[in-house]
Protein backbone atom coordinates (compact mmCIF):
# COMPACT_ATOMS: atom_id res chain seq x y z
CA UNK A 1 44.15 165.61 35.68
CA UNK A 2 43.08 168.30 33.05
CA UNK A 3 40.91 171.08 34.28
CA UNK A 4 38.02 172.48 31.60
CA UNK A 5 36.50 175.44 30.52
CA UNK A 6 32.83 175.00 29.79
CA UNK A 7 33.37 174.75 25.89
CA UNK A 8 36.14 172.36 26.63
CA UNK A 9 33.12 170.30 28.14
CA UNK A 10 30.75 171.20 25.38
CA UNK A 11 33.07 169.72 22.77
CA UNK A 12 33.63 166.60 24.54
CA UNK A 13 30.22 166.22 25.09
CA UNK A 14 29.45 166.35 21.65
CA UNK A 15 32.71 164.47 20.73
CA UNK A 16 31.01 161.42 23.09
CA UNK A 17 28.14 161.41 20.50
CA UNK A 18 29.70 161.81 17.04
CA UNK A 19 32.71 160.42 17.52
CA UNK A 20 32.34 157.60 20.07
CA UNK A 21 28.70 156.54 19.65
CA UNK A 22 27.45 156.79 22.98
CA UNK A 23 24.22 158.77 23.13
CA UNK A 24 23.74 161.64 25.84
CA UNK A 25 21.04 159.89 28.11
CA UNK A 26 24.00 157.56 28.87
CA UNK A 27 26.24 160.34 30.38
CA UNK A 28 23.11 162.05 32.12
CA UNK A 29 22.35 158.29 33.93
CA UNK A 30 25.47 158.13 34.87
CA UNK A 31 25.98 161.36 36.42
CA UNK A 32 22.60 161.06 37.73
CA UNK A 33 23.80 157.65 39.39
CA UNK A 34 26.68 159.46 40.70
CA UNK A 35 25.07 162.26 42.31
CA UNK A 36 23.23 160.05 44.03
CA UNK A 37 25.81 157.91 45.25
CA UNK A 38 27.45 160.88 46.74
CA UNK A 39 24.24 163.03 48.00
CA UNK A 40 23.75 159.69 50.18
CA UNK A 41 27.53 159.31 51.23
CA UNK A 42 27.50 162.97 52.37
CA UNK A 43 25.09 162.13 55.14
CA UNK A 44 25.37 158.55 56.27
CA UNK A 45 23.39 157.05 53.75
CA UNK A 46 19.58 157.48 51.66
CA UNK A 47 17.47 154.51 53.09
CA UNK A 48 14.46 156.15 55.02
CA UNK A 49 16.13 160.10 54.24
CA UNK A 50 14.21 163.23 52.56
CA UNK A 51 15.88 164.33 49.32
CA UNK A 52 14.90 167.81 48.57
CA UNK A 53 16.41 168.07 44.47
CA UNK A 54 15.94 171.23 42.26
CA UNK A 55 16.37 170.43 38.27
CA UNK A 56 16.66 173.70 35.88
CA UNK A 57 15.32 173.42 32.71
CA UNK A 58 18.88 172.60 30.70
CA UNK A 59 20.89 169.20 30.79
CA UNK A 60 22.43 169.56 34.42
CA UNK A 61 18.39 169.44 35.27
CA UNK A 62 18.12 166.19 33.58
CA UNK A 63 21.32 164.81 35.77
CA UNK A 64 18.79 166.18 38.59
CA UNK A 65 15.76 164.10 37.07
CA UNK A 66 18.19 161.10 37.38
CA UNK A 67 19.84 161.39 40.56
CA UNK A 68 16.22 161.78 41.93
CA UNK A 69 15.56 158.61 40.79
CA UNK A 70 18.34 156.56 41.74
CA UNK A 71 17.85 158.00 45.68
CA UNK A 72 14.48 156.94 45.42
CA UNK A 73 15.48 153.48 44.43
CA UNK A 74 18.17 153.42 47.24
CA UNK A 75 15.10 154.26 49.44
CA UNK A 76 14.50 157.79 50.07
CA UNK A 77 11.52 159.85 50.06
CA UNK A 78 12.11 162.51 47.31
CA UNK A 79 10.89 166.28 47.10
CA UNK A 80 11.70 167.91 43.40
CA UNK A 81 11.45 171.14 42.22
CA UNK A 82 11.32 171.82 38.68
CA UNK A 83 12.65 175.71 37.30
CA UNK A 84 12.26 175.10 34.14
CA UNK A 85 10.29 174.96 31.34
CA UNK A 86 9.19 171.56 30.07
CA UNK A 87 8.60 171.82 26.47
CA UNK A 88 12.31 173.28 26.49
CA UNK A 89 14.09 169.94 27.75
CA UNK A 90 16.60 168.34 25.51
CA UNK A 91 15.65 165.00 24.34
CA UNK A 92 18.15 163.07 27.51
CA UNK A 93 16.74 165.69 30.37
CA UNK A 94 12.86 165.15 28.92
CA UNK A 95 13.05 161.14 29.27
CA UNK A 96 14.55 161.45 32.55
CA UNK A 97 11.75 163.84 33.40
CA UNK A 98 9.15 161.50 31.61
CA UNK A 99 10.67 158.39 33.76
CA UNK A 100 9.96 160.11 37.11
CA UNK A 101 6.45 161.04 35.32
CA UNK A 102 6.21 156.94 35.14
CA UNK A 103 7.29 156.41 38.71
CA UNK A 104 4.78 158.82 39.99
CA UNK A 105 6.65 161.43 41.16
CA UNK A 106 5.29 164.48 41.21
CA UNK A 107 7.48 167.52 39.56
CA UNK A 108 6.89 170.95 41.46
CA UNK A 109 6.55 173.95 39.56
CA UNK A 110 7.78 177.45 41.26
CA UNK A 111 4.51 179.49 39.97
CA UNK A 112 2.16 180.08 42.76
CA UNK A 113 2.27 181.15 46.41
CA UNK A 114 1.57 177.73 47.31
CA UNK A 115 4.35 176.32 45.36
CA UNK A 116 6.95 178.70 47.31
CA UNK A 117 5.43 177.68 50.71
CA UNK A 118 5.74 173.97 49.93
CA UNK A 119 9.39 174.00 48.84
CA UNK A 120 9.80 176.55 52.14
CA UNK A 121 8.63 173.43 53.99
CA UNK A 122 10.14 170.84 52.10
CA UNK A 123 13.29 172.61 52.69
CA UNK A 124 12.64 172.51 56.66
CA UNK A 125 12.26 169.01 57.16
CA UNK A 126 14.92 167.75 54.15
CA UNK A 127 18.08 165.71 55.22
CA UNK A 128 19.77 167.02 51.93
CA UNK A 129 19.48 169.13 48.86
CA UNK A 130 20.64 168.63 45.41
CA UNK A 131 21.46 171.35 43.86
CA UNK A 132 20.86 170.71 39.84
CA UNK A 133 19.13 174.31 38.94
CA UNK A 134 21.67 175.77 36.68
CA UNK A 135 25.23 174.35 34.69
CA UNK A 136 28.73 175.60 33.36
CA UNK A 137 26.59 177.83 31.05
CA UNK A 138 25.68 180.53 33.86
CA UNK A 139 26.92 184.18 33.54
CA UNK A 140 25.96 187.38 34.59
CA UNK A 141 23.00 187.79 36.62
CA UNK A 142 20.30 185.10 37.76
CA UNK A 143 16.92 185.48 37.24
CA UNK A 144 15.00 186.12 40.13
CA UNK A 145 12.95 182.53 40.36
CA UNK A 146 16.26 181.35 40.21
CA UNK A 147 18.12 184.09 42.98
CA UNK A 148 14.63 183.22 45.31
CA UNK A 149 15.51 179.40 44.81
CA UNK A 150 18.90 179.81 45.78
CA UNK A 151 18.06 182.31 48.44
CA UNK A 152 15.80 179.56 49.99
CA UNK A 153 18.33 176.70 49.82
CA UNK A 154 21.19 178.87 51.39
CA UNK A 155 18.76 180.46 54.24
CA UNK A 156 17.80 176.36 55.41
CA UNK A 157 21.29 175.40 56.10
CA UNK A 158 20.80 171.44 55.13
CA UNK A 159 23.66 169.77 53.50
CA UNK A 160 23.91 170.48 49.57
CA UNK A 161 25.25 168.39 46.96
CA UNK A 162 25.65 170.42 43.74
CA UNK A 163 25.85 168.56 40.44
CA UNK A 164 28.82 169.78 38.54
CA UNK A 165 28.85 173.19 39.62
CA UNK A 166 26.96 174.99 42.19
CA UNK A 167 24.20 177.05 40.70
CA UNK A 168 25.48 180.91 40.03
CA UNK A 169 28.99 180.30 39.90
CA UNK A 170 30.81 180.56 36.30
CA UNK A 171 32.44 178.16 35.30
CA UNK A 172 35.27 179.67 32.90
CA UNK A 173 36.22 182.17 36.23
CA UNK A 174 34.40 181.45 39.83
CA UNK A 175 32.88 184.37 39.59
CA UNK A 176 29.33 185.09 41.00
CA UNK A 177 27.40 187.62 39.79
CA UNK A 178 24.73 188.02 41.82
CA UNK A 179 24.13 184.78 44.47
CA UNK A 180 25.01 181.06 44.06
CA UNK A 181 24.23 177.96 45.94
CA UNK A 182 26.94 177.29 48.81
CA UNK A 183 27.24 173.70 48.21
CA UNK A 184 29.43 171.17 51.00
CA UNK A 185 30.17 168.78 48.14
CA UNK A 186 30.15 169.30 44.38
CA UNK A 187 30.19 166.66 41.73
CA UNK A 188 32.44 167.59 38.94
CA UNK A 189 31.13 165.88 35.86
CA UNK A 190 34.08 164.47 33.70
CA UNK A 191 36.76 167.26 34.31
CA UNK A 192 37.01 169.64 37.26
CA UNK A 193 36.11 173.13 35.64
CA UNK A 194 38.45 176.64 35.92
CA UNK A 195 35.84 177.99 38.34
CA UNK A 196 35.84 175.34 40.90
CA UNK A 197 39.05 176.31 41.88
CA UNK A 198 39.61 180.13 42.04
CA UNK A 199 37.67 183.02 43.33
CA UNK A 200 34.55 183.06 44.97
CA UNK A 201 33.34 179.68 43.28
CA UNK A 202 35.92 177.80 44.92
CA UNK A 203 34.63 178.88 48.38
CA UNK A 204 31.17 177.85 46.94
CA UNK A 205 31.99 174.47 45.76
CA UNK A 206 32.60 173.29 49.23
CA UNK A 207 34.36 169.87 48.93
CA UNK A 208 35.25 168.68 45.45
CA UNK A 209 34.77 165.21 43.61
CA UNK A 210 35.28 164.66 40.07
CA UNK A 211 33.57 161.52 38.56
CA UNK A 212 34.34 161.12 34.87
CA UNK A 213 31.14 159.40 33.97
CA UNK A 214 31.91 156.87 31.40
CA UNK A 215 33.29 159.77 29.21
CA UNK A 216 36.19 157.90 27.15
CA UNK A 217 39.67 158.76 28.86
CA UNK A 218 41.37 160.12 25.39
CA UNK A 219 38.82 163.36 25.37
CA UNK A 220 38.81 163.97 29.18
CA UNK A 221 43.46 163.74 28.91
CA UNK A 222 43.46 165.92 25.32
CA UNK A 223 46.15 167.96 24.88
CA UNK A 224 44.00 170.96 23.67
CA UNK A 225 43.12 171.35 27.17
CA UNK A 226 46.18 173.79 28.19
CA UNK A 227 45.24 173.33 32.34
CA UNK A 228 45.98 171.03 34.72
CA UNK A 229 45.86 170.03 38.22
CA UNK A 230 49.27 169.46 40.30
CA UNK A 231 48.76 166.64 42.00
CA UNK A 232 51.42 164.45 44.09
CA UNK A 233 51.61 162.06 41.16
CA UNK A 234 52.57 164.93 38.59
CA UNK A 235 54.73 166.06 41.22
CA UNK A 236 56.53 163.13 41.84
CA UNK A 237 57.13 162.49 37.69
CA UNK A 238 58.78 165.47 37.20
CA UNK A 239 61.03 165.30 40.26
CA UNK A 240 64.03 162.72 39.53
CA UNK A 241 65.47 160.43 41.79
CA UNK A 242 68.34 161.76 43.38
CA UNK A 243 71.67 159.61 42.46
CA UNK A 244 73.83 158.29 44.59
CA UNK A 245 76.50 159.95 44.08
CA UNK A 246 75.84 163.06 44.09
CA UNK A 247 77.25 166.00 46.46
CA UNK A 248 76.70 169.22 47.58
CA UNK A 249 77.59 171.32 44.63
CA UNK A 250 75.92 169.10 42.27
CA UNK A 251 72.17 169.28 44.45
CA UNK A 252 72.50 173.23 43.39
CA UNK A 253 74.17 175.91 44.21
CA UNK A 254 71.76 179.25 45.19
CA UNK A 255 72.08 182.50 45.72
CA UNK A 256 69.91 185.00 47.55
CA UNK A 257 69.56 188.51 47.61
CA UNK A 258 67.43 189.56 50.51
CA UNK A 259 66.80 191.31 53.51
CA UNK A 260 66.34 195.01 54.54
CA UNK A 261 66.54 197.11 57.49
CA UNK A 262 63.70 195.51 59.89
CA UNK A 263 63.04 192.68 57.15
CA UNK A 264 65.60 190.09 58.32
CA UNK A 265 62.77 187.34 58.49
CA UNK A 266 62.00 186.67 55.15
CA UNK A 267 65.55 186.64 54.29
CA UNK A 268 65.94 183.73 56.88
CA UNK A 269 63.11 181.74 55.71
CA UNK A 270 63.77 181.98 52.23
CA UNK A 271 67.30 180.76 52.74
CA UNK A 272 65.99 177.68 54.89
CA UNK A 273 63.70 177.08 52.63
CA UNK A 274 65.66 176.19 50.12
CA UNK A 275 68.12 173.81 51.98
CA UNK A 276 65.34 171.88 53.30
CA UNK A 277 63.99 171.14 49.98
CA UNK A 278 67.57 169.63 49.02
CA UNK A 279 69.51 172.79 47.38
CA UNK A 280 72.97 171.72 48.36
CA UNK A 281 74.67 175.00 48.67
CA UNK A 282 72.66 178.06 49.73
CA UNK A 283 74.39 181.79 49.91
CA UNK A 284 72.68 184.73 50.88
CA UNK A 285 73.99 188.36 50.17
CA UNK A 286 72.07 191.07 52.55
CA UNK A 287 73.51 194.56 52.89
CA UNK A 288 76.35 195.04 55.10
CA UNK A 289 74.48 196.68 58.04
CA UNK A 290 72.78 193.39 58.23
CA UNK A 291 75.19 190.57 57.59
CA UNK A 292 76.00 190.62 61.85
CA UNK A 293 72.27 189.41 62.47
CA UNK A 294 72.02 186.69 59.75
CA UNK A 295 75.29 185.16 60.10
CA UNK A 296 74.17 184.49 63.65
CA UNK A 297 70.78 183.44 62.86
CA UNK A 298 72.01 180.75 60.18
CA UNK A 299 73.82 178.55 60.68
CA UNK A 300 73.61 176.12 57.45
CA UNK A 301 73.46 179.36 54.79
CA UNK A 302 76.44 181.15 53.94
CA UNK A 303 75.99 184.63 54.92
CA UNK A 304 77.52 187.35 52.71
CA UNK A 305 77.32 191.57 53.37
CA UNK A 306 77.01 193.29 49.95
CA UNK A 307 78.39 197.14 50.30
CA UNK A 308 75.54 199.07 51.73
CA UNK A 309 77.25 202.40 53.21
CA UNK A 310 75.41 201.71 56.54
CA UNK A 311 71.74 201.92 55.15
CA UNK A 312 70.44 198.79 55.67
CA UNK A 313 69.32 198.40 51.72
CA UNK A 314 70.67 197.07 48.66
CA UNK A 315 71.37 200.18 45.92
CA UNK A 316 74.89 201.64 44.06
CA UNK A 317 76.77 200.65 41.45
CA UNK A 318 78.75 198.53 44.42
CA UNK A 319 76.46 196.47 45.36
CA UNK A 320 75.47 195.63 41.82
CA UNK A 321 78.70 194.80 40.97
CA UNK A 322 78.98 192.02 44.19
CA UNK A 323 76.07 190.89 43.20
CA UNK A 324 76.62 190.12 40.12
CA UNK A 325 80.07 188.94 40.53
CA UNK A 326 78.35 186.05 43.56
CA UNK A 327 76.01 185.16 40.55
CA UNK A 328 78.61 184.38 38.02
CA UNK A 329 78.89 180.66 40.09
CA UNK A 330 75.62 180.22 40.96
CA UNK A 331 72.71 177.68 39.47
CA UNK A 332 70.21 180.02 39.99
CA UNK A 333 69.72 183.10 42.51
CA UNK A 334 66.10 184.50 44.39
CA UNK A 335 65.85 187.79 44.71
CA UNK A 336 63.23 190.16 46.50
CA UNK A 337 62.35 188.59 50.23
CA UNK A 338 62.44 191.39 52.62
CA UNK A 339 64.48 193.67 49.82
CA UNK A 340 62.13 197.01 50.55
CA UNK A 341 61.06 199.13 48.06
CA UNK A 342 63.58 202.62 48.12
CA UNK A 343 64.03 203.60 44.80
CA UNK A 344 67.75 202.75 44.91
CA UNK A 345 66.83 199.53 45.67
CA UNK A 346 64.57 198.90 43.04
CA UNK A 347 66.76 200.15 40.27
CA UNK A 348 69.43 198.01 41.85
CA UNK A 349 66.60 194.97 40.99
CA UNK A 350 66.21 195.89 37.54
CA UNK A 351 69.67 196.00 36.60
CA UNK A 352 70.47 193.28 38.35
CA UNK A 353 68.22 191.03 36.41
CA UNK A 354 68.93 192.71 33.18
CA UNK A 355 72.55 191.60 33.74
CA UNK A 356 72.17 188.23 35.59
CA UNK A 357 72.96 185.21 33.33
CA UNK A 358 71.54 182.34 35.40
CA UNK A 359 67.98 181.39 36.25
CA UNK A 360 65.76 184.32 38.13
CA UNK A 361 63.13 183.66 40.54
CA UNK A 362 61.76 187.20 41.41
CA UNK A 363 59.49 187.39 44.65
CA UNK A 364 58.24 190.27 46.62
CA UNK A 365 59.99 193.14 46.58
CA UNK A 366 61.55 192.71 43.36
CA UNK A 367 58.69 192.01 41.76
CA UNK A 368 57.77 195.56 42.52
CA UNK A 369 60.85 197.34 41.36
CA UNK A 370 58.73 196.66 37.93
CA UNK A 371 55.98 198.32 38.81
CA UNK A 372 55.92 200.99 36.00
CA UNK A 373 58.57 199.04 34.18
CA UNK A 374 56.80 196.25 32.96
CA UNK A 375 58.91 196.78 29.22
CA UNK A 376 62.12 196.46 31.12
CA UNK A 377 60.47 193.14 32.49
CA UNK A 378 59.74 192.17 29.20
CA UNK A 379 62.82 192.70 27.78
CA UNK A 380 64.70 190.78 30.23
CA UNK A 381 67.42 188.03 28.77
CA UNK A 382 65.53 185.15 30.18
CA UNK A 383 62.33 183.89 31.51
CA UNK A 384 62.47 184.39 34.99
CA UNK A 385 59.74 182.98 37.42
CA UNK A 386 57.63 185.71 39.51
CA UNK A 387 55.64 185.00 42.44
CA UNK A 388 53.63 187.68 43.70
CA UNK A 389 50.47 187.01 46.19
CA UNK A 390 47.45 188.56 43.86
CA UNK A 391 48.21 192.25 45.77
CA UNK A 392 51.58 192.54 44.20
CA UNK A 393 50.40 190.72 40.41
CA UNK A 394 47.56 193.32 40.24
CA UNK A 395 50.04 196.35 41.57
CA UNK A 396 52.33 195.29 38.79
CA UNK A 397 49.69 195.21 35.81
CA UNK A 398 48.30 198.46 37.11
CA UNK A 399 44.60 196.75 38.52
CA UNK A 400 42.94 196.48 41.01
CA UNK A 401 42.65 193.01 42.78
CA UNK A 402 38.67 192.99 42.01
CA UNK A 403 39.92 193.31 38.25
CA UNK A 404 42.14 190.88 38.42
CA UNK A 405 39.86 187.79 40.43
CA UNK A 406 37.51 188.48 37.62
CA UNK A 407 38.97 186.78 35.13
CA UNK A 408 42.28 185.58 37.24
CA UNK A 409 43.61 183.15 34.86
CA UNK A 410 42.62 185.06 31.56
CA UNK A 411 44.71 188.00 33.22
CA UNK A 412 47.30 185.69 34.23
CA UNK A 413 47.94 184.15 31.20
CA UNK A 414 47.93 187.62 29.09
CA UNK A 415 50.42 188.94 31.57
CA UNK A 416 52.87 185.82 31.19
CA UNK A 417 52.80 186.32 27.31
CA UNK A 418 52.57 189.64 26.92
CA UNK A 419 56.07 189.98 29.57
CA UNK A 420 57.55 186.44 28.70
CA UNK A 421 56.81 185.25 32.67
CA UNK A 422 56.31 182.23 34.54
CA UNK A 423 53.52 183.49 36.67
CA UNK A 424 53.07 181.62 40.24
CA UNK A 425 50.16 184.05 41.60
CA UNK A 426 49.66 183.12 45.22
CA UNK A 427 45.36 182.54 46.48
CA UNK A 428 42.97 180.85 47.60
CA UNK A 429 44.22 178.29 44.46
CA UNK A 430 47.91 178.75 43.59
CA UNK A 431 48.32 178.98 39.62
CA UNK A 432 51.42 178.69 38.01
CA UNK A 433 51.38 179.95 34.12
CA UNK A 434 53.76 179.50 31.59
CA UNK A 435 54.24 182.04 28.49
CA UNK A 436 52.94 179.23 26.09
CA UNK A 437 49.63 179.73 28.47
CA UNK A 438 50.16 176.13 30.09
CA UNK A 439 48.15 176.69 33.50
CA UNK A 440 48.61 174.07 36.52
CA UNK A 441 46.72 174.71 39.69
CA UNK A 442 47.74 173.25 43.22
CA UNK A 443 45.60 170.61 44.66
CA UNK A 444 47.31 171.47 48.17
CA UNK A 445 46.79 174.17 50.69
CA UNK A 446 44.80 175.60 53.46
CA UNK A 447 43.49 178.83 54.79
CA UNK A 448 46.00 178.40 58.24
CA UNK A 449 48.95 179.24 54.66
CA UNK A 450 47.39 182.85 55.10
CA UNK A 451 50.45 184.11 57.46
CA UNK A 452 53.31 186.39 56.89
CA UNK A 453 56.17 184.51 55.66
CA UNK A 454 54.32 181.84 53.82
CA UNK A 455 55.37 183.35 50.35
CA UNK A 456 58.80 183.98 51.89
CA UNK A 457 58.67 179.75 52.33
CA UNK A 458 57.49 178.94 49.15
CA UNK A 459 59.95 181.39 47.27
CA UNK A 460 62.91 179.70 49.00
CA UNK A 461 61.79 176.23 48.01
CA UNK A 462 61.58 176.90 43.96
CA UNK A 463 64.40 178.51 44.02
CA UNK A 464 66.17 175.52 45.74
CA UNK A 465 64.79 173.21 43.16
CA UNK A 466 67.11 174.29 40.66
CA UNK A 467 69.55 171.82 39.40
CA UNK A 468 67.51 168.75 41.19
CA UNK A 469 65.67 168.57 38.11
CA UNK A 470 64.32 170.41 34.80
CA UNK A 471 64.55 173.98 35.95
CA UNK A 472 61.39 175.42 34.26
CA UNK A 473 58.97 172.48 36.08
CA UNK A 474 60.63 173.65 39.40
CA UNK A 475 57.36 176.23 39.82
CA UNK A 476 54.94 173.04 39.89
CA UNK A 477 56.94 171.05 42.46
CA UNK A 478 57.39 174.09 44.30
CA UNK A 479 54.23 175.24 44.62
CA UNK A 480 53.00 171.36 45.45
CA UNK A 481 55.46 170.58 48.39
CA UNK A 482 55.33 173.84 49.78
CA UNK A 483 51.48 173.71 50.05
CA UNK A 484 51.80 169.74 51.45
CA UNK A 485 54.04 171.14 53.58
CA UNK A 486 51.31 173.43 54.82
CA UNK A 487 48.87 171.05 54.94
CA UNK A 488 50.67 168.86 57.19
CA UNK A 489 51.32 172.04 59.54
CA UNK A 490 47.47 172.58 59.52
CA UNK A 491 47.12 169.18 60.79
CA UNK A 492 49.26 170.64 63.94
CA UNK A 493 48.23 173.73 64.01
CA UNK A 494 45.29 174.58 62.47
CA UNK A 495 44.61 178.35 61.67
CA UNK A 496 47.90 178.95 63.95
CA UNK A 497 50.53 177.65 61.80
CA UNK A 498 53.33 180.35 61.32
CA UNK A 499 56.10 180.26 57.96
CA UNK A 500 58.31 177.95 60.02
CA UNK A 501 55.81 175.50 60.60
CA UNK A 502 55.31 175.15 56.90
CA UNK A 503 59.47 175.56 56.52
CA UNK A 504 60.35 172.48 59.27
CA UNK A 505 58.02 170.49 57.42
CA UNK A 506 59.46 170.79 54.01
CA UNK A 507 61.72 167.52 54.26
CA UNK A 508 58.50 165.17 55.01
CA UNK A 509 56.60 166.80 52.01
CA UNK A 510 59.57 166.22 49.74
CA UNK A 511 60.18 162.47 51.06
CA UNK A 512 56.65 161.91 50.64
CA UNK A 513 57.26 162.61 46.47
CA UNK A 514 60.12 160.92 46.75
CA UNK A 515 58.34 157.59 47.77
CA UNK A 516 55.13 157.79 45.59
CA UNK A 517 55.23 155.47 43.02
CA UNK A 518 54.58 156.77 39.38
């Protein structure tokens, strides 16, 4: 499923009319019909409930004016609030308005004292609230009718549906400027939209449903839209079946460099990672001091000391050279898990993958040896795949983290052009960007994923994805089986999963790809 900005939207829309035929008021009943449907499903049901439904004065108010209707002909007693201005509907929004007119519902203006005090009590006897003040066009700050709405609708604490996108939230980013409804479902109307999934908006979108409301399939799957959602079916295409024959050296062959003095961990889990999500041969190089500790910690990985002269780090023309010499076989190596951040060490990481001739994944650590260096990353001999948590992307542009949630996939895509990157920036929503600007976002995930190690995890399993399949969709499979894996620890766990919950539970989330039909 393709993801939208609002103009995306905004030129489908108008593509539905000119090209297609249909006229707006058809899309606005049928979103209208939808919100409805849901609104009622959220809490058991409309017959004999109290609707309490806000319309703004633009087109998302008209989906209000409709989905007020359609509860009231399922059986509910309806409360609406109007924050617009009438003579300003569009032609759809004003016959919706004018058919509630017909059905004698009365519209409620936000002008006097009285008016506040009767949607104060509306609000304090409502089953639900539909949230249909403001669209995809908000940005900036709210007016304050509008912040004293959403003020009142947060402070009652009924259930909210929001139609398309919960008032104050941006659509192009998740940002919110000031205040913005905190819905527990939103209604996506024909595409999910950037800003339901990262930032703050995601948080205020509550649960997500996308309904494409009779918009014709060929505009909602264009291929001007350059985002997507990974879902298991997308996952699933791209990952072949395995053959029959195959063995170990054909399933991939991996290399690792990782580890550090203290940082042994994400060494291990990387390492794991990648065997359990099918890599058939999996060596990891750690510096000599450490090689005694992960030798007897693995047992499936082939453990290898690089020449460390007893520090504990990788650095020195020696170690390069090993390196580089254990790469020469290799389908792909990882680099960065638990590496540190001396400055031997992080000139050993940039020379390293100026030298390396097979596929880089970059995590961590290594990621941060280019802090300051981001022409050397540039000017690397291949595309290698980063995958920094959105602390280590924004230390690497030079931002701050604020800066970079902002506008997080504007950012990210400039950065993965600008330094010829795959990007796979670690929040709330992973996002995995391509240099061509291609975005996917994971459908998968949970807030238990927020645990040291978890990165470690999902660094391991791209990485080990090499050579099972096309090696640049390996990020997208990655990212989706690592964060099913998590969300079938969660189910366990809940906010007490650790890495190797997520790590044990690889296999399942791979077999369950393996199984879907596509």
């Amino acid at each position: 499923m393709n993801v939208s900005f609002a103009e995306d939207m905004r030129r489908i829309d108008e593509s539905v009319v000119k090209d297609y035929g249909l006229p707006a008021i058809a899309l606005m009943e049928n979103a209208g019909r939808r919100t409805a449907e849901e609104a009622a499903a959220m809490i058991g049901g409309a017959e004999d409930k109290t609707f309490t439904v806000f319309a703004g004065g633009g087109n998302n108010g008209g989906d209000a004016f409709a989905a007020a209707r359609h509860l009231m002909n399922m059986g509910a007693r309806v409360k609406l609030f109007f924050t617009g201005e009438e003579e300003r509907l569009s032609e759809a929004a004003r016959a919706m308005h004018d058919a509630l007119r017909a059905m004698g519902v009365e519209i409620r203006p936000l002008v006097s004292d009285r008016d506040w005090d009767r949607l104060r009590v509306s609000l304090r006897f409502t089953d639900a609230v539909v949230d249909g003040i403001l669209g995809t066009g908000t940005h900036g700050e709210l007016r304050k009718p509008v912040l004293r709405v959403i003020e009142e609708i947060n402070a009652a604490g009924r259930p909210v549906m929001a139609i398309d996108i919960p008032s104050g939230v941006e659509a192009d980013t998740g940002r919110i400027g000031s205040l913005a409804v905190r819905a527990d479902r939103t209604l996506a109307l024909g595409l999910p939209k950037v800003g339901h999934l990262l930032g703050a908006g995601a948080n205020a979108a509550g649960q997500l449903l996308v309904d494409d409301i009779g918009i014709p399939r060929a505009l909602l799957e264009g291929e001007a839209l350059r985002q997507s959602l990974i879902t298991r079916e997308a996952a699933a295409k791209l990952l072949p079946a395995r053959a029959r024959d195959v063995h170990k050296g054909s399933c991939g062959r991996i290399l690792m460099l990782a580890g550090s003095l203290g940082m042994t961990g994400a060494a291990a889990l990387a390492a794991e990672a990648a065997l359990r999500i099918g890599a058939g041969l999996v060596t990891l190089a750690v510096p000599e001091r450490l090689y005694p500790v992960l030798a007897a910690k693995l047992t499936e990985v082939m453990v290898v000391p690089i020449p460390d002269a007893g520090t504990g780090y990788f650095g020195g023309m020696k170690a390069l050279e090993a390196a580089l010499s254990l790469a020469q076989n290799m389908d792909t190596v990882l680099i960065g898990p638990g590496l540190g951040r001396k400055a031997e060490t992080s000139e050993f990481v940039r020379l390293f993958a100026a030298d390396v001739k097979v596929p880089l994944v970059m995590d961590a650590d290594a990621i941060a040896a280019f802090q300051g260096h981001l022409d050397a990353l540039r000017d690397l001999p291949q595309v290698p795949i980063l995958t920094p948590h959105l602390g280590e992307f924004a230390a690497l542009l030079g931002k701050t983290v604020d800066a970079v949630e902002d506008d997080l996939l504007g950012v990210v895509r400039e950065a993965a052009r600008a330094y010829q990157a795959v990007f796979v920036v670690k929040s709330a929503c992973t996002v995995v960007v391509y240099p061509d600007g291609d975005a996917f976002f994971t459908t998968c995930g949970n807030a238990g994923m927020a645990t040291a190690g978890a990165g470690d995890v999902l660094a391991g399993t791209i990485a080990g994805l090499m050579r099972q399949m096309e090696s640049g969709m390996t990020p997208i499979v990655g990212v989706y089986a690592h964060g099913r894996a998590g969300d079938l620890a969660y189910e366990y766990n809940g906010n007490g999963l650790v890495a190797g919950d997520i790590l044990e539970l690889l296999p399942r989330a791979l077999k369950e790809l393996t199984n879907t039909t596509v």
